[in-house]
PDB file of N, CA and C in Angstrom:
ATOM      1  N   UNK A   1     -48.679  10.504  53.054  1.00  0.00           N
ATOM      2  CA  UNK A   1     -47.561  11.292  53.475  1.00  0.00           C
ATOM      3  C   UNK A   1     -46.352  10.948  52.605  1.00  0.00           C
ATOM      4  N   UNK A   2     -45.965  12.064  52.149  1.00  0.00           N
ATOM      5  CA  UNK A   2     -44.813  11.558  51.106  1.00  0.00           C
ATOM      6  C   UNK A   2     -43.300  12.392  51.890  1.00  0.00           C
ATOM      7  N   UNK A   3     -42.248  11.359  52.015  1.00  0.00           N
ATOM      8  CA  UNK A   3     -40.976  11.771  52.315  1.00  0.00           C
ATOM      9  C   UNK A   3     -39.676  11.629  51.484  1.00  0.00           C
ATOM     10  N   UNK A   4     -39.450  12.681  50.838  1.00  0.00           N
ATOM     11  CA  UNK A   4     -37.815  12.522  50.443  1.00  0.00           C
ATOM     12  C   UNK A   4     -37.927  11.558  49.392  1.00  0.00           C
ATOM     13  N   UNK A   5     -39.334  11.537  48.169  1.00  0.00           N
ATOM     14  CA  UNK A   5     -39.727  10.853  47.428  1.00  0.00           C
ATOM     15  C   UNK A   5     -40.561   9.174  47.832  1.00  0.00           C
ATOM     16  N   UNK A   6     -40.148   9.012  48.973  1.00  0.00           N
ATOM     17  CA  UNK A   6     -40.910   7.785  49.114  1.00  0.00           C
ATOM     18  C   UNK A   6     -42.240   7.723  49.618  1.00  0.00           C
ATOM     19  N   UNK A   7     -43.347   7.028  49.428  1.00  0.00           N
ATOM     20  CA  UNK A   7     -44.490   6.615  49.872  1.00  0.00           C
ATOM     21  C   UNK A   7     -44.525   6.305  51.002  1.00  0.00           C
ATOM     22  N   UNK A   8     -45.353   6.755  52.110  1.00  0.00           N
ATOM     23  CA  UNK A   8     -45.458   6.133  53.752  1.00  0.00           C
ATOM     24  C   UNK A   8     -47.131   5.706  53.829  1.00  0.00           C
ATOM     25  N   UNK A   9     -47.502   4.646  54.290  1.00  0.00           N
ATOM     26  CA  UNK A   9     -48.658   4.763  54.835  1.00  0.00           C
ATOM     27  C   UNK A   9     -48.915   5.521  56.257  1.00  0.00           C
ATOM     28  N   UNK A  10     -50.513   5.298  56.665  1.00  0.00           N
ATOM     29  CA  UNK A  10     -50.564   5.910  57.327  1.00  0.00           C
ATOM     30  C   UNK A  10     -49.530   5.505  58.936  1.00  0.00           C
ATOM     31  N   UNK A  11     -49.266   3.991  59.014  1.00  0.00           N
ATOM     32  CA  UNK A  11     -48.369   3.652  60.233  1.00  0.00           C
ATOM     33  C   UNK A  11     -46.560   3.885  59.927  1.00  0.00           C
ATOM     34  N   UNK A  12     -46.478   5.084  58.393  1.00  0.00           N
ATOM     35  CA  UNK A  12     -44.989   5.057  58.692  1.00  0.00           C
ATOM     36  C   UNK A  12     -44.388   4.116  57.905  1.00  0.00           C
ATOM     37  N   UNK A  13     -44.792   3.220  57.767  1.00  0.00           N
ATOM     38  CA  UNK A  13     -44.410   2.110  56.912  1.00  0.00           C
ATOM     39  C   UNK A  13     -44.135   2.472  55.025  1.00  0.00           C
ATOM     40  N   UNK A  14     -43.285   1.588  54.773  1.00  0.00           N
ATOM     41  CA  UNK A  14     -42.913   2.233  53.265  1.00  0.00           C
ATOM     42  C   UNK A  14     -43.810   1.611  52.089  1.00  0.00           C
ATOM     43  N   UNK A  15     -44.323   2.364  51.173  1.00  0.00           N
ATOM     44  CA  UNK A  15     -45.573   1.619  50.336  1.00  0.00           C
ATOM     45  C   UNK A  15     -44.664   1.000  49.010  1.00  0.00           C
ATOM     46  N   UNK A  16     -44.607  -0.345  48.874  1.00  0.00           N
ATOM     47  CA  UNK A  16     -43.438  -0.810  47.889  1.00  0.00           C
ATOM     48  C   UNK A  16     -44.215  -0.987  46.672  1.00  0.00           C
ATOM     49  N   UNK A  17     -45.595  -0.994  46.739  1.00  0.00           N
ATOM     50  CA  UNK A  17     -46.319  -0.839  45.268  1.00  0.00           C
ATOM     51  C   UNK A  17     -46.606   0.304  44.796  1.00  0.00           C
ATOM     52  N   UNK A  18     -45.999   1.273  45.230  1.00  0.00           N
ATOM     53  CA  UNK A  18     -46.829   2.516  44.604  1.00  0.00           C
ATOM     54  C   UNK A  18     -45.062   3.140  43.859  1.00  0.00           C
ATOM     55  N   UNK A  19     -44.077   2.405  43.485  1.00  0.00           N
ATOM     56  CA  UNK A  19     -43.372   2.865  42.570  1.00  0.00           C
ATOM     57  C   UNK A  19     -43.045   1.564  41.506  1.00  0.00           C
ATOM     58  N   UNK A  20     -43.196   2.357  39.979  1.00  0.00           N
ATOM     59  CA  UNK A  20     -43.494   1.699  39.088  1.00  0.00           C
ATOM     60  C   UNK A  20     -42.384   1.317  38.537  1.00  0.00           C
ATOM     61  N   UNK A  21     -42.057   0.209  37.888  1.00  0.00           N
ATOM     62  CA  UNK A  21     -41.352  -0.077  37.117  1.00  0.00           C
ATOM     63  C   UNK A  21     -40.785   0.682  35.791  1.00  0.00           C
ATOM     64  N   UNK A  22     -39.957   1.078  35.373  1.00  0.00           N
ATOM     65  CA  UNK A  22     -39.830   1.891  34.360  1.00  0.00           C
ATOM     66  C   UNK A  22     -40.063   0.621  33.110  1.00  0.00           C
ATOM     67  N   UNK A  23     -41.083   1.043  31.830  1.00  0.00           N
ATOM     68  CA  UNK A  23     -41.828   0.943  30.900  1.00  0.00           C
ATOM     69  C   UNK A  23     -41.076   0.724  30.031  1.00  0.00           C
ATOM     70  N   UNK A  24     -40.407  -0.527  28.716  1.00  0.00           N
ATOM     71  CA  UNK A  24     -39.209  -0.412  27.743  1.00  0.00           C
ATOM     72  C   UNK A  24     -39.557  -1.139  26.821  1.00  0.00           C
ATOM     73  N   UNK A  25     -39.887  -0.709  25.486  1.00  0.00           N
ATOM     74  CA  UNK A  25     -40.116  -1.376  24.141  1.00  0.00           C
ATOM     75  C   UNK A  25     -38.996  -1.650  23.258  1.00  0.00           C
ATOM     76  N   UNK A  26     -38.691  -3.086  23.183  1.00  0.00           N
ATOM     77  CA  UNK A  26     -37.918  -4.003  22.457  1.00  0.00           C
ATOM     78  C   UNK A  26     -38.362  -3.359  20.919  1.00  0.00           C
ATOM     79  N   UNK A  27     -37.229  -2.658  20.518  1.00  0.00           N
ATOM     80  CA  UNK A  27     -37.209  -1.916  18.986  1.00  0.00           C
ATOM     81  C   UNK A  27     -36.600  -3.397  17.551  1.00  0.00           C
ATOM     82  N   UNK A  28     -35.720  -4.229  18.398  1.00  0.00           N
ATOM     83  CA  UNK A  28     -35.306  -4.895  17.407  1.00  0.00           C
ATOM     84  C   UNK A  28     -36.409  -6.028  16.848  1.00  0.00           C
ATOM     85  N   UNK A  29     -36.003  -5.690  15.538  1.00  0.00           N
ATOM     86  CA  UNK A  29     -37.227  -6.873  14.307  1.00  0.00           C
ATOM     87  C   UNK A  29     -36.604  -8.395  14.979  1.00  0.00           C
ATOM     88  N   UNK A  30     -37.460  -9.109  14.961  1.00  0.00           N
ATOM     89  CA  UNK A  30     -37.298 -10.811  15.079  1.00  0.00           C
ATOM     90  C   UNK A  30     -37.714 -11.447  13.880  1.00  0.00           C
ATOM     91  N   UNK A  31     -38.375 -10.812  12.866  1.00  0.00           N
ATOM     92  CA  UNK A  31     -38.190 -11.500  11.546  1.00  0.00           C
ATOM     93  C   UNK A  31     -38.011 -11.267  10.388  1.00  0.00           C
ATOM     94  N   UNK A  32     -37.398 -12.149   9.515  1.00  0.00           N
ATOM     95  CA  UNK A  32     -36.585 -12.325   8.125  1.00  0.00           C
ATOM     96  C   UNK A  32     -35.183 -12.574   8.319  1.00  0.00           C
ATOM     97  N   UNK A  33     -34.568 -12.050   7.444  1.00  0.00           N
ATOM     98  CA  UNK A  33     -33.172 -12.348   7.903  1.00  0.00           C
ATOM     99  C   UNK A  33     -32.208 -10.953   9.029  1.00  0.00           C
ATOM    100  N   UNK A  34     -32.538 -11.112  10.302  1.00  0.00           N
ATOM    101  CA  UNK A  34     -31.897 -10.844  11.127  1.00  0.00           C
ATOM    102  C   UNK A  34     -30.570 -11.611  12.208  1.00  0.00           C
ATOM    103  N   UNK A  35     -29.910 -10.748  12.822  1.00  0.00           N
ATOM    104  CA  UNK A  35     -29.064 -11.059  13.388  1.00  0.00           C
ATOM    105  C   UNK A  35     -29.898 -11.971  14.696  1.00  0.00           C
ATOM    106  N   UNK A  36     -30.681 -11.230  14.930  1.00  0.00           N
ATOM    107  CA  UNK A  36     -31.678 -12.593  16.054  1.00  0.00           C
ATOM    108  C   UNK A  36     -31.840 -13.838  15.569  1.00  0.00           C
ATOM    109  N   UNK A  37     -32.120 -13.726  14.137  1.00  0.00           N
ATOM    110  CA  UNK A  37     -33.369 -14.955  14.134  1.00  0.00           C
ATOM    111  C   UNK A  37     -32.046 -15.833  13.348  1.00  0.00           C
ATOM    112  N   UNK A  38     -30.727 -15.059  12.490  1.00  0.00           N
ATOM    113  CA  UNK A  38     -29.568 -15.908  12.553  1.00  0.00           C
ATOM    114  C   UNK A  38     -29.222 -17.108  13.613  1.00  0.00           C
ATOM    115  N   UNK A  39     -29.375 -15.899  14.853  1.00  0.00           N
ATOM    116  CA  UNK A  39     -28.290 -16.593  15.813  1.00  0.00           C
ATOM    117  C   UNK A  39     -29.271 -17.967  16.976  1.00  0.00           C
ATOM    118  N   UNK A  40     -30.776 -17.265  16.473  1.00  0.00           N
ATOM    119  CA  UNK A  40     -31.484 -18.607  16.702  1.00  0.00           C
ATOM    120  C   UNK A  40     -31.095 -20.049  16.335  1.00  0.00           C
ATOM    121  N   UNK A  41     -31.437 -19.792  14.822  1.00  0.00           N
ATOM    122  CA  UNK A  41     -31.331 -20.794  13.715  1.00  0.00           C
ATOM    123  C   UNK A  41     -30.151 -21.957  14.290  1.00  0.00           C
ATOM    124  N   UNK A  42     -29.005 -20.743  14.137  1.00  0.00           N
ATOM    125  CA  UNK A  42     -27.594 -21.490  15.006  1.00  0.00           C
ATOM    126  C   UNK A  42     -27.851 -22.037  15.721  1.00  0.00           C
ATOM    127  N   UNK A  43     -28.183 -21.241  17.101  1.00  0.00           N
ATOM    128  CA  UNK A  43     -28.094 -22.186  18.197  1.00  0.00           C
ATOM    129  C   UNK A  43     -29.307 -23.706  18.073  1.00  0.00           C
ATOM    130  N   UNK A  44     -30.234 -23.523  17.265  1.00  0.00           N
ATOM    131  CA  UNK A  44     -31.411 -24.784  17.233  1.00  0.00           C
ATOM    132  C   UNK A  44     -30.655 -25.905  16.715  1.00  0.00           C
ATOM    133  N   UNK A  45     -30.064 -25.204  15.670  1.00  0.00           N
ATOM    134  CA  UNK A  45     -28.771 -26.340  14.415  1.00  0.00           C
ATOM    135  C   UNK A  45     -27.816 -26.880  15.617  1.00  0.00           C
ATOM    136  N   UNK A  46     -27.401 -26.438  15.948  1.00  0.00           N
ATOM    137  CA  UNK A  46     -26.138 -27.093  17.251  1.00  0.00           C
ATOM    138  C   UNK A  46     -26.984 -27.852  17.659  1.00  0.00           C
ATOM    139  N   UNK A  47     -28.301 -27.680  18.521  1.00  0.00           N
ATOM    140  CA  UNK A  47     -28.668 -28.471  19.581  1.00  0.00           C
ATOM    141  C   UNK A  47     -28.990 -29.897  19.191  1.00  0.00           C
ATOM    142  N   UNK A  48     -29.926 -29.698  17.969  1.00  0.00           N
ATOM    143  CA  UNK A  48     -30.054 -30.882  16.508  1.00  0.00           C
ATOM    144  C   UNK A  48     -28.744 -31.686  16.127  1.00  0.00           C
ATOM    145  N   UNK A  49     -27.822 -31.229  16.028  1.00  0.00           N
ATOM    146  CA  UNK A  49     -26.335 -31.798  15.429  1.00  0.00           C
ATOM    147  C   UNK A  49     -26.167 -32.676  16.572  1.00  0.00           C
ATOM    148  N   UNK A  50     -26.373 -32.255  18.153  1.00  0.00           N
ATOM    149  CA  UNK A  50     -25.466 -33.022  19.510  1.00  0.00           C
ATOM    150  C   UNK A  50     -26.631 -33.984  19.792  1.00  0.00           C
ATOM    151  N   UNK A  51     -27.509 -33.854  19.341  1.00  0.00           N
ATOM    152  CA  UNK A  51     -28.513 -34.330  19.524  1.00  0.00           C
ATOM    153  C   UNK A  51     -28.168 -36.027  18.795  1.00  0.00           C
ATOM    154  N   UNK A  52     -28.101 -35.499  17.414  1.00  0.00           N
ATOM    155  CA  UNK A  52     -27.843 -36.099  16.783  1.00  0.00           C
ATOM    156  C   UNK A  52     -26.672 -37.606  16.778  1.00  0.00           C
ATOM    157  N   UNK A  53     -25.563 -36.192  17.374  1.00  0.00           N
ATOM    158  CA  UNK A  53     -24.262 -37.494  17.604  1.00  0.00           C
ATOM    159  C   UNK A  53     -25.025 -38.101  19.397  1.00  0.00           C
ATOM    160  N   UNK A  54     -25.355 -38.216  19.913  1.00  0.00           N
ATOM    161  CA  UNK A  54     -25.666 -38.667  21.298  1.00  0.00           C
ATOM    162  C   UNK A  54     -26.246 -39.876  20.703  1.00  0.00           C
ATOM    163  N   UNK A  55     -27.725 -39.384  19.424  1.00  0.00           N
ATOM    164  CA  UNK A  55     -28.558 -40.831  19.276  1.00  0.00           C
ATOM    165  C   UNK A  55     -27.605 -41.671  18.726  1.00  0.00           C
ATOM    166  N   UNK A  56     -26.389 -40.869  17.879  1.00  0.00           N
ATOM    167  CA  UNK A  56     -25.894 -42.282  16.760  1.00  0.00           C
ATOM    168  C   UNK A  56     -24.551 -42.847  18.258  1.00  0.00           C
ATOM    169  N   UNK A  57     -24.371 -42.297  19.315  1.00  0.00           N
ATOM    170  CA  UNK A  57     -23.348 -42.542  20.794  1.00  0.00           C
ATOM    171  C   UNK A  57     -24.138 -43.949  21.158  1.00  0.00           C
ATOM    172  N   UNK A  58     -25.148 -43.264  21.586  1.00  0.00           N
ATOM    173  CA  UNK A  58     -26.081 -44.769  22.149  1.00  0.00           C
ATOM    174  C   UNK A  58     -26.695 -45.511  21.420  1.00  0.00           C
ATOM    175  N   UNK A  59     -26.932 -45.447  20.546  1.00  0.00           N
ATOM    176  CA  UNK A  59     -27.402 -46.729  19.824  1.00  0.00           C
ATOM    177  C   UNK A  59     -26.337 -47.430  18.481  1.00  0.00           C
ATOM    178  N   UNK A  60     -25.329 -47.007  18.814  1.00  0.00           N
ATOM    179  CA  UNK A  60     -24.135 -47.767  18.093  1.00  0.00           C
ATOM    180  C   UNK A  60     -24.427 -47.875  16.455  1.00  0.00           C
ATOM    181  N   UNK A  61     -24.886 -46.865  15.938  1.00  0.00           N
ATOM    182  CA  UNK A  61     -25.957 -46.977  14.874  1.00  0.00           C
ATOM    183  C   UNK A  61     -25.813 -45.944  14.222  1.00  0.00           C
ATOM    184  N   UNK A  62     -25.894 -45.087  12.721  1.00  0.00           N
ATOM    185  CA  UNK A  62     -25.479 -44.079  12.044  1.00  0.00           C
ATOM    186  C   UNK A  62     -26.958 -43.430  11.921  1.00  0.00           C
ATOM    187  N   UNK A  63     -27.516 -42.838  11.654  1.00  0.00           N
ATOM    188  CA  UNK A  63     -29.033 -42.094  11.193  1.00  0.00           C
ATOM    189  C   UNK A  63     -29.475 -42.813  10.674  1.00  0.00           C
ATOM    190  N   UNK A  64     -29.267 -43.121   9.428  1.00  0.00           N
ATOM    191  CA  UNK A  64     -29.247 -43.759   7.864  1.00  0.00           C
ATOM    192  C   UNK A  64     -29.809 -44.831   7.954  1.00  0.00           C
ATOM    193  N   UNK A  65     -29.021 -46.137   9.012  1.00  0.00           N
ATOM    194  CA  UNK A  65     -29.285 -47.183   9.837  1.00  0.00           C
ATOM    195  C   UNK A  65     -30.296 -47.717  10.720  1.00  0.00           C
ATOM    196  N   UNK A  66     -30.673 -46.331  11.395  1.00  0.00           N
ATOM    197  CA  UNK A  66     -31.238 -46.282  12.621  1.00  0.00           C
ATOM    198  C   UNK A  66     -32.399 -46.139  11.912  1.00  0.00           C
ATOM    199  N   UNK A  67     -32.636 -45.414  10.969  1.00  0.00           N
ATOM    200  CA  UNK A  67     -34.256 -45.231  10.292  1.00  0.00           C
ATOM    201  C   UNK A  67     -34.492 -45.983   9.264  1.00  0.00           C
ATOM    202  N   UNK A  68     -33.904 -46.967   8.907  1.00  0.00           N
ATOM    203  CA  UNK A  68     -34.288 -48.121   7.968  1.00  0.00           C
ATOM    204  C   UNK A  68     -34.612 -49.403   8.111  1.00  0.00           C
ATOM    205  N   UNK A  69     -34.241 -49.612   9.729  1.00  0.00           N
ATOM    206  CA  UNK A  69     -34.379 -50.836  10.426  1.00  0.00           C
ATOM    207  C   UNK A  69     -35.475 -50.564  11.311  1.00  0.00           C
ATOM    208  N   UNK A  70     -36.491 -49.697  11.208  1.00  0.00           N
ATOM    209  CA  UNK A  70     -37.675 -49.008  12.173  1.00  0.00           C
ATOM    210  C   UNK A  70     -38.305 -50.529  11.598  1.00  0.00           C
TER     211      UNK A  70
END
């Protein structure tokens, strides 16, 4: 039984699987030099850099230092 576009079963009740999601294909490229895969790069480089100053924070120690005394 269909009302006013919605699905009813047979007790009246509303059928919440029988309307579909509308369907959407991601057109933008993710590789070579794009504005995506730029703003990746960036954000990975930041996370690497804080990363970075935290290890040389806690261990009172420069990079340079820290990997020569392994």
């Amino acid at each position: 039984m269909a009302d006013r576009g919605l699905l009813l079963d047979n007790d009246g009740k509303m059928n919440n699987f029988a309307i579909e999601p509308k369907v959407y294909i991601d057109d933008e490229v993710r590789t070579g030099f794009t504005p995506y895969a730029e703003r990746l790069n960036g954000r990975l480089a930041m996370i690497g850099f804080v990363s970075l100053l935290a290890l040389e924070i806690s261990t009172k120690h420069g990079l340079i230092s820290w990997l020569t005394n392994l």
